[in-house]
Every structure is written in structure tokens, then in C-alpha cells.
PDB file of N, CA and C in Angstrom:
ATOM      1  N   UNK A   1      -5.524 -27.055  45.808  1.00  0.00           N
ATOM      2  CA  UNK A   1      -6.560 -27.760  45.088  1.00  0.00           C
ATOM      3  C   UNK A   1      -6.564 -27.279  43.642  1.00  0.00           C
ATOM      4  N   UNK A   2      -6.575 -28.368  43.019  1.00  0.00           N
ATOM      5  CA  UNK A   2      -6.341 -27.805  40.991  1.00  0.00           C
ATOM      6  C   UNK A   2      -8.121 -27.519  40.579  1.00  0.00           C
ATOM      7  N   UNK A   3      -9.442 -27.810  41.360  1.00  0.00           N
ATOM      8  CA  UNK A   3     -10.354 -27.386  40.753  1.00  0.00           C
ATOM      9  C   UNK A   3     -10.564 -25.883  40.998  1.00  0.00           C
ATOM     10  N   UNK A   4     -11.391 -25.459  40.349  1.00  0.00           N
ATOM     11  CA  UNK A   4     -11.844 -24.169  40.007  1.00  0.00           C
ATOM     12  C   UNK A   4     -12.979 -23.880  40.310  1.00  0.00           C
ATOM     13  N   UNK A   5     -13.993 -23.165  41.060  1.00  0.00           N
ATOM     14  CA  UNK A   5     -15.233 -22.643  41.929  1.00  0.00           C
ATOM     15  C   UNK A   5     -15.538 -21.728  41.479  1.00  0.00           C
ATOM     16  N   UNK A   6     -15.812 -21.136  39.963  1.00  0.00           N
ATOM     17  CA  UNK A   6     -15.995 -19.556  40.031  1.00  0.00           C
ATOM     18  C   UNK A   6     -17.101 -19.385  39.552  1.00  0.00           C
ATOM     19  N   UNK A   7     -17.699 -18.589  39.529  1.00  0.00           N
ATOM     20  CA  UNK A   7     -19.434 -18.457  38.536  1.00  0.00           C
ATOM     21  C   UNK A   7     -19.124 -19.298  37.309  1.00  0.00           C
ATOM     22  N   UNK A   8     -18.129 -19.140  36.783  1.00  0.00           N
ATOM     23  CA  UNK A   8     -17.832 -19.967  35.211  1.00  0.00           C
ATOM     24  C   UNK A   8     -17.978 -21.027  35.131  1.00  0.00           C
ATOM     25  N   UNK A   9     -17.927 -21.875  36.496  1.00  0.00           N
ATOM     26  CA  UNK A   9     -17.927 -23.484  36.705  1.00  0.00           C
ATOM     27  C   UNK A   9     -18.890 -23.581  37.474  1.00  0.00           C
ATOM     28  N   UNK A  10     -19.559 -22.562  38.128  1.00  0.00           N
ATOM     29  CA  UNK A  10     -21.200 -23.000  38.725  1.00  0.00           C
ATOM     30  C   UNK A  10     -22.104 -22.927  37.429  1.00  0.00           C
ATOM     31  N   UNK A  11     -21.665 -22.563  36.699  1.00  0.00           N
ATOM     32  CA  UNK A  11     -22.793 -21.702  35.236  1.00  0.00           C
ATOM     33  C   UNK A  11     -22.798 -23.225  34.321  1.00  0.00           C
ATOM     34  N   UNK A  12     -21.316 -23.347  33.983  1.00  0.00           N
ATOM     35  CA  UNK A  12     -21.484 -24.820  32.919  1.00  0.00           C
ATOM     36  C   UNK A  12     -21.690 -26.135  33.939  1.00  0.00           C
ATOM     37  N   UNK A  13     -21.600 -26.346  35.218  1.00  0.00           N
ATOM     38  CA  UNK A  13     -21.864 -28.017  35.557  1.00  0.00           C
ATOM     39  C   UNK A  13     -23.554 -27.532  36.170  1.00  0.00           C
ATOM     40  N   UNK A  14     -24.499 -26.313  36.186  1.00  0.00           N
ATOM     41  CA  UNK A  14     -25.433 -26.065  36.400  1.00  0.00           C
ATOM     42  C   UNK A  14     -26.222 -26.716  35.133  1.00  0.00           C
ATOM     43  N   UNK A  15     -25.546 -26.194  34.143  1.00  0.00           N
ATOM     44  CA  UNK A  15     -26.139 -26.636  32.521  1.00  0.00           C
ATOM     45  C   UNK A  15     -26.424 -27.859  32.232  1.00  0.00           C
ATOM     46  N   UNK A  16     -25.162 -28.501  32.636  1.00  0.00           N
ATOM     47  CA  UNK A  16     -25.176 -29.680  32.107  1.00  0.00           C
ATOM     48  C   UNK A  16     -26.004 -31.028  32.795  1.00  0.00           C
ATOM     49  N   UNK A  17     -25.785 -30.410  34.146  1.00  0.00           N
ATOM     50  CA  UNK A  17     -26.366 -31.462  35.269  1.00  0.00           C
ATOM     51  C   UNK A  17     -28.138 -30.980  34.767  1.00  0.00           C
ATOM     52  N   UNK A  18     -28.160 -29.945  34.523  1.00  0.00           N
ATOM     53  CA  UNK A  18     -29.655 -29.386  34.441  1.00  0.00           C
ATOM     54  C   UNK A  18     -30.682 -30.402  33.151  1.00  0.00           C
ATOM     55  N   UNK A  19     -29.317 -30.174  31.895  1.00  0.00           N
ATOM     56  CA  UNK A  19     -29.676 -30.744  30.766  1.00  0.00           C
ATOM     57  C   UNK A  19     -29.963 -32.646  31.156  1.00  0.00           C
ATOM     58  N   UNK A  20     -28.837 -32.747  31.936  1.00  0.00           N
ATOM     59  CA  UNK A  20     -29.058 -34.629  32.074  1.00  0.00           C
ATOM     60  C   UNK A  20     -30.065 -35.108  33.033  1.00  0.00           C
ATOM     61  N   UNK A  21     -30.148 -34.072  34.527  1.00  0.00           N
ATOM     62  CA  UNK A  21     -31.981 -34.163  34.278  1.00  0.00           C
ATOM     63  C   UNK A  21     -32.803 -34.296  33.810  1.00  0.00           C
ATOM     64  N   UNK A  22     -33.255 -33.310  32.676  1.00  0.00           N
ATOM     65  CA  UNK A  22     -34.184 -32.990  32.008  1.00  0.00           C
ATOM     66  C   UNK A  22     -34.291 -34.535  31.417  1.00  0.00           C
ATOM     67  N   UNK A  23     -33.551 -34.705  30.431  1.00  0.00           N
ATOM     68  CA  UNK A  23     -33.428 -35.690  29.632  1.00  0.00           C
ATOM     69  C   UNK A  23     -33.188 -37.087  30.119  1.00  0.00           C
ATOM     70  N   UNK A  24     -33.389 -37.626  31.250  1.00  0.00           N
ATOM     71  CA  UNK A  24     -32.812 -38.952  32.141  1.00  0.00           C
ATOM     72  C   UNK A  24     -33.478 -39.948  31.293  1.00  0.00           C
ATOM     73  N   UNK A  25     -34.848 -39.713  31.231  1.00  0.00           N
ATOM     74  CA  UNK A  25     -35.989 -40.667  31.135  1.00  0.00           C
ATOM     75  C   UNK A  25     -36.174 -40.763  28.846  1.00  0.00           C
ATOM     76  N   UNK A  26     -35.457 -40.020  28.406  1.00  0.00           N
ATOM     77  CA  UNK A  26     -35.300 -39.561  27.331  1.00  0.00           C
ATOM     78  C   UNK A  26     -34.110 -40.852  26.579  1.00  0.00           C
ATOM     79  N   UNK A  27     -34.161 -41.057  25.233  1.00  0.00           N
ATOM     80  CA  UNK A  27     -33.152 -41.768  24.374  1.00  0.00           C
ATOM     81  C   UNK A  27     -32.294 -40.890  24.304  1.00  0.00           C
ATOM     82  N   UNK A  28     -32.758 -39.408  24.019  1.00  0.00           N
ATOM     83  CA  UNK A  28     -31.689 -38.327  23.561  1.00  0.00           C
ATOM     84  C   UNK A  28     -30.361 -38.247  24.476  1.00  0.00           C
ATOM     85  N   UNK A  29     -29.115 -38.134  23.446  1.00  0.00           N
ATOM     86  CA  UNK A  29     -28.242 -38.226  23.644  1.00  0.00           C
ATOM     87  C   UNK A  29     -27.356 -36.536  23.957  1.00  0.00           C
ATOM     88  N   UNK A  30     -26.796 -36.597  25.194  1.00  0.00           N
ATOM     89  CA  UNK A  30     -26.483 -34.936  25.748  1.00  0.00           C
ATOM     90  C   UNK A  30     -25.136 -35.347  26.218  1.00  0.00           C
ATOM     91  N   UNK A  31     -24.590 -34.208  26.035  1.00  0.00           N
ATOM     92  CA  UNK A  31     -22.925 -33.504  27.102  1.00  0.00           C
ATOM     93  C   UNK A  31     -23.311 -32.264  27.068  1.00  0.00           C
ATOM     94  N   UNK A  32     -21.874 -31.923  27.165  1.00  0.00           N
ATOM     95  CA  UNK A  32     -21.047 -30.913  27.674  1.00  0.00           C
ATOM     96  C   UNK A  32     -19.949 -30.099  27.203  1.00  0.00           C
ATOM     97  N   UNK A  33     -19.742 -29.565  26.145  1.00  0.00           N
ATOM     98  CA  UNK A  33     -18.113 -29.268  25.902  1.00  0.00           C
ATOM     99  C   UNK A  33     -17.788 -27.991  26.016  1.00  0.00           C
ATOM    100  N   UNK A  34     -16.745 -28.102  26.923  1.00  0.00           N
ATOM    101  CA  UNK A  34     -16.375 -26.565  27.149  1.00  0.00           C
ATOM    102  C   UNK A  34     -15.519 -26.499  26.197  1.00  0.00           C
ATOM    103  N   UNK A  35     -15.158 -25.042  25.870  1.00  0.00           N
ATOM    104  CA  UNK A  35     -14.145 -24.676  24.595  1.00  0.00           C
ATOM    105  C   UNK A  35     -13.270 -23.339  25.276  1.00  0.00           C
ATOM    106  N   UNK A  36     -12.553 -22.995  24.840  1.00  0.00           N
ATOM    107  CA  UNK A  36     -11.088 -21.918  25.509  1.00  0.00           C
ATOM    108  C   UNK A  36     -12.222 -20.703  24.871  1.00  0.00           C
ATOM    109  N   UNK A  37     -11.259 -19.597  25.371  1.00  0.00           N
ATOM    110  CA  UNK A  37     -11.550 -18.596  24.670  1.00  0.00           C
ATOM    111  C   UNK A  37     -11.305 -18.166  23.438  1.00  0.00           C
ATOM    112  N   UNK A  38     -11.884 -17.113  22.514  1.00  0.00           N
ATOM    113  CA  UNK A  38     -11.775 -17.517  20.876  1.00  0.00           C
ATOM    114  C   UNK A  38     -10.149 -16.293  21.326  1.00  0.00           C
ATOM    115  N   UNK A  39      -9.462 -16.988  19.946  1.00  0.00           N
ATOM    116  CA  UNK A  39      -7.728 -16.021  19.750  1.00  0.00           C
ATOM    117  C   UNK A  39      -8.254 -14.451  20.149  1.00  0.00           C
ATOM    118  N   UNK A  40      -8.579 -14.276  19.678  1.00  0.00           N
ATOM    119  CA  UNK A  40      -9.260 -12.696  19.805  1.00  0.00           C
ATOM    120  C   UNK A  40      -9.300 -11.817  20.912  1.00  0.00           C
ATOM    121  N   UNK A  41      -9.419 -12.730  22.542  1.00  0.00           N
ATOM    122  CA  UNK A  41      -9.498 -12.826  23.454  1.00  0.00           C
ATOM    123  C   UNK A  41      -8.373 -12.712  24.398  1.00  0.00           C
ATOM    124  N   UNK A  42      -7.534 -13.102  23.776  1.00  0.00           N
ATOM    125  CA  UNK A  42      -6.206 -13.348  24.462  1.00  0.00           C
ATOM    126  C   UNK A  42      -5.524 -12.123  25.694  1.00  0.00           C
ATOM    127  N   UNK A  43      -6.008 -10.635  24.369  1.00  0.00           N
ATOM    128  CA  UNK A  43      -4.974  -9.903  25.768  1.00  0.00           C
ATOM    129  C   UNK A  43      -5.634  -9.260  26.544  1.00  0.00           C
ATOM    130  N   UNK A  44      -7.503  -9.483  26.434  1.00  0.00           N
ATOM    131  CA  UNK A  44      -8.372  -9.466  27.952  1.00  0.00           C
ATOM    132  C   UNK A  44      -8.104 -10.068  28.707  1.00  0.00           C
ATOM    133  N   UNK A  45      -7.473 -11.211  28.055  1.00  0.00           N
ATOM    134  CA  UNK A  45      -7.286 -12.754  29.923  1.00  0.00           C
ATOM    135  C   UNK A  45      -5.579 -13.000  29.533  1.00  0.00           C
ATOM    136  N   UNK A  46      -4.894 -12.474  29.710  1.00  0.00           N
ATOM    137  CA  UNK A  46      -3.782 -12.763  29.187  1.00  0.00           C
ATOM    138  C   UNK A  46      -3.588 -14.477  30.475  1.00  0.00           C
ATOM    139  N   UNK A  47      -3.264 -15.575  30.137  1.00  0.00           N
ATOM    140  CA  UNK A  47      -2.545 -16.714  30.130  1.00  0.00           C
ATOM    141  C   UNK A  47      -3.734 -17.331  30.043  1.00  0.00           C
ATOM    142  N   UNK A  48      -4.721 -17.269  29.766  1.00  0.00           N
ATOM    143  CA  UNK A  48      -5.858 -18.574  29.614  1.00  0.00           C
ATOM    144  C   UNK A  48      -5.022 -19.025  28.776  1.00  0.00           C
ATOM    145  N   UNK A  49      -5.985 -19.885  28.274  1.00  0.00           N
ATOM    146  CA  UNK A  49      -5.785 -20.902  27.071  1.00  0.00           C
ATOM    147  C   UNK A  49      -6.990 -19.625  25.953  1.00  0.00           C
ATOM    148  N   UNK A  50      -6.519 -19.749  24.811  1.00  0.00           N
ATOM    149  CA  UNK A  50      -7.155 -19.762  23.368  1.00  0.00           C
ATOM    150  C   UNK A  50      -7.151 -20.551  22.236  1.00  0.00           C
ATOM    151  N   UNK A  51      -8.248 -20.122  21.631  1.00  0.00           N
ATOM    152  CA  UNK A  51      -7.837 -21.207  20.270  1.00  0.00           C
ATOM    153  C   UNK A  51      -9.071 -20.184  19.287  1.00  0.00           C
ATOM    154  N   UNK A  52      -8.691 -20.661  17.657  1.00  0.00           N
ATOM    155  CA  UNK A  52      -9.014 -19.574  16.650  1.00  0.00           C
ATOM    156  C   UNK A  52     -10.522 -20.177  16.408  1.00  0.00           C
ATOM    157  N   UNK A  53     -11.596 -19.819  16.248  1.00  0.00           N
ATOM    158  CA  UNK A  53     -13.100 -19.511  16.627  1.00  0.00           C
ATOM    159  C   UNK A  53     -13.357 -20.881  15.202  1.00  0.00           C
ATOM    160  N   UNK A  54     -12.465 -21.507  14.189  1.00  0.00           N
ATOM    161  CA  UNK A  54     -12.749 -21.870  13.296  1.00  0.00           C
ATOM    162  C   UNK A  54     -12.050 -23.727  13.742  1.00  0.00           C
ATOM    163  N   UNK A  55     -11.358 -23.141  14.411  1.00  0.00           N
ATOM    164  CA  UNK A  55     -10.564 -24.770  14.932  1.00  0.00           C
ATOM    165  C   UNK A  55     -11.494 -25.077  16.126  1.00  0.00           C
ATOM    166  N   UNK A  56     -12.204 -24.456  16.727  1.00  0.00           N
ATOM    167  CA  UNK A  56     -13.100 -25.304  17.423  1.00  0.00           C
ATOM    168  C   UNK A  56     -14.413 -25.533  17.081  1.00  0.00           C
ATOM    169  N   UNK A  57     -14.999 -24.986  15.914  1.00  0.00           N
ATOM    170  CA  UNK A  57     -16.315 -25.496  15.256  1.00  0.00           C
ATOM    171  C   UNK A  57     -15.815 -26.872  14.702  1.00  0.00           C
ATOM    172  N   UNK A  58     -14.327 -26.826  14.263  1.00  0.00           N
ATOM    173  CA  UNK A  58     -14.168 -28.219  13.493  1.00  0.00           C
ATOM    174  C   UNK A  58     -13.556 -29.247  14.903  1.00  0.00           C
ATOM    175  N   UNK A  59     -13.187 -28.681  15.962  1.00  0.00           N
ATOM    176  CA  UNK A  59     -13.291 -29.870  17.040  1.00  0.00           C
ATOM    177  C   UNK A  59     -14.555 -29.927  17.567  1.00  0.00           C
ATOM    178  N   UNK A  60     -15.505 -29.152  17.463  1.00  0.00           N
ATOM    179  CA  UNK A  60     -16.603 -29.577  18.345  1.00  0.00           C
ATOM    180  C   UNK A  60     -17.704 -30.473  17.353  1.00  0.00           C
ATOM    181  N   UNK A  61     -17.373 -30.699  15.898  1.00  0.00           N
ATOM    182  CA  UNK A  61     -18.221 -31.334  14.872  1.00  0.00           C
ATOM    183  C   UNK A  61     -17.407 -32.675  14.905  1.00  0.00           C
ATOM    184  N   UNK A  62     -15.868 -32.781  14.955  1.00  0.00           N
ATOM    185  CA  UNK A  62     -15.526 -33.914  15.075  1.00  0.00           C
ATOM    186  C   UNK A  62     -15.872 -34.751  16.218  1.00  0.00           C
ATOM    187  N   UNK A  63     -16.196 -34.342  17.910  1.00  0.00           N
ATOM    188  CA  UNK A  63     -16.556 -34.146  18.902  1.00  0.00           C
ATOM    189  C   UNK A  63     -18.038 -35.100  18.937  1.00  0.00           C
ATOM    190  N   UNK A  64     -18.363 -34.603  18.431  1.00  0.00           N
ATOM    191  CA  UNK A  64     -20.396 -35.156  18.060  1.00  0.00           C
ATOM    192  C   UNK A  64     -20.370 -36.015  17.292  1.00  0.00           C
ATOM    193  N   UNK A  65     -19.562 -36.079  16.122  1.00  0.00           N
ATOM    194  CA  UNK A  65     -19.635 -36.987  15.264  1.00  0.00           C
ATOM    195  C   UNK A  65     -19.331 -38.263  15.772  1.00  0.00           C
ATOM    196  N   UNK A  66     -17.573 -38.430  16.236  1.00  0.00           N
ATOM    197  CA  UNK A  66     -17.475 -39.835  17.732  1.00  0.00           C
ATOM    198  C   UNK A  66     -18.239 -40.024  18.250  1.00  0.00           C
ATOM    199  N   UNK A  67     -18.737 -38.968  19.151  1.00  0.00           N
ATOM    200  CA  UNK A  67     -19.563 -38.936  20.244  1.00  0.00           C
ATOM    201  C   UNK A  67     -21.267 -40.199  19.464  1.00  0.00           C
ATOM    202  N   UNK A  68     -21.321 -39.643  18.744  1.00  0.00           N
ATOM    203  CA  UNK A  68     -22.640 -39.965  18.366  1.00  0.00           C
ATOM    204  C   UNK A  68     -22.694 -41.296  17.843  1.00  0.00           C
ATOM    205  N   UNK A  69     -21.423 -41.775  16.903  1.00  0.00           N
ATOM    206  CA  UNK A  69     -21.412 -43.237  16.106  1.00  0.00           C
ATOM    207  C   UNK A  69     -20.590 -44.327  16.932  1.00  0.00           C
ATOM    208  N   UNK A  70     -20.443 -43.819  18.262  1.00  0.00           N
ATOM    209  CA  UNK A  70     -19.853 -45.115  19.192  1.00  0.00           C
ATOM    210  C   UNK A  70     -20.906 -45.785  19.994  1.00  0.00           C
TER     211      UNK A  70
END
């Protein structure tokens, strides 16, 4: 099986399902985005995925910005 069960994935679909509750009855507009670990990180988890702490503020602003004007 390719999904993943670990506190890390009970913690973020807890969030998110929690957040789209909250907000059902609401206009406000909600997700979710998970992001890798920052470069920095790398040889605590050696083979995750990383990425540099500055390339994902600018994917997660490009992210919202779509997200928001579609």
C-alpha cells in the first residue's frame, strides 16, 4: 500500500478535515498544503524529500494566489 498512517498524516488530515468543518456553513475559503522538509533537514531524515525554506514561501504564495482568483 503507497499510503502512509503515521502521527504525521493523522496530525495534517485531522487539521484540515477539522478546519473544513469548522468552516462548512462559512464563504471562507480553506485547504491544506503540505510542504517537504526545509534543506537544513536533510541529514536528520536522510531520503525524504527537501526543499530551501525560501522556495516554498514563494510556492505556497503562488499556491493561494491560483487558489484564490479561480
Amino acid at each position: 500500500m503507497g499510503t502512509s498512517f503515521t502521527a504525521g498524516t493523522f496530525l495534517c488530515n485531522n487539521v484540515f478535515y477539522s478546519m473544513q468543518y469548522l468552516l462548512q456553513s462559512s464563504s471562507t475559503l480553506s485547504g491544506f498544503i503540505h510542504v517537504p522538509l526545509m534543506s537544513e533537514q536533510a541529514d536528520d531524515f536522510p531520503g525524504l524529500p527537501t526543499m530551501d525554506l525560501e522556495k516554498m514561501v514563494e510556492a505556497i504564495s503562488i499556491a493561494i494566489t491560483v487558489a484564490c482568483h479561480s
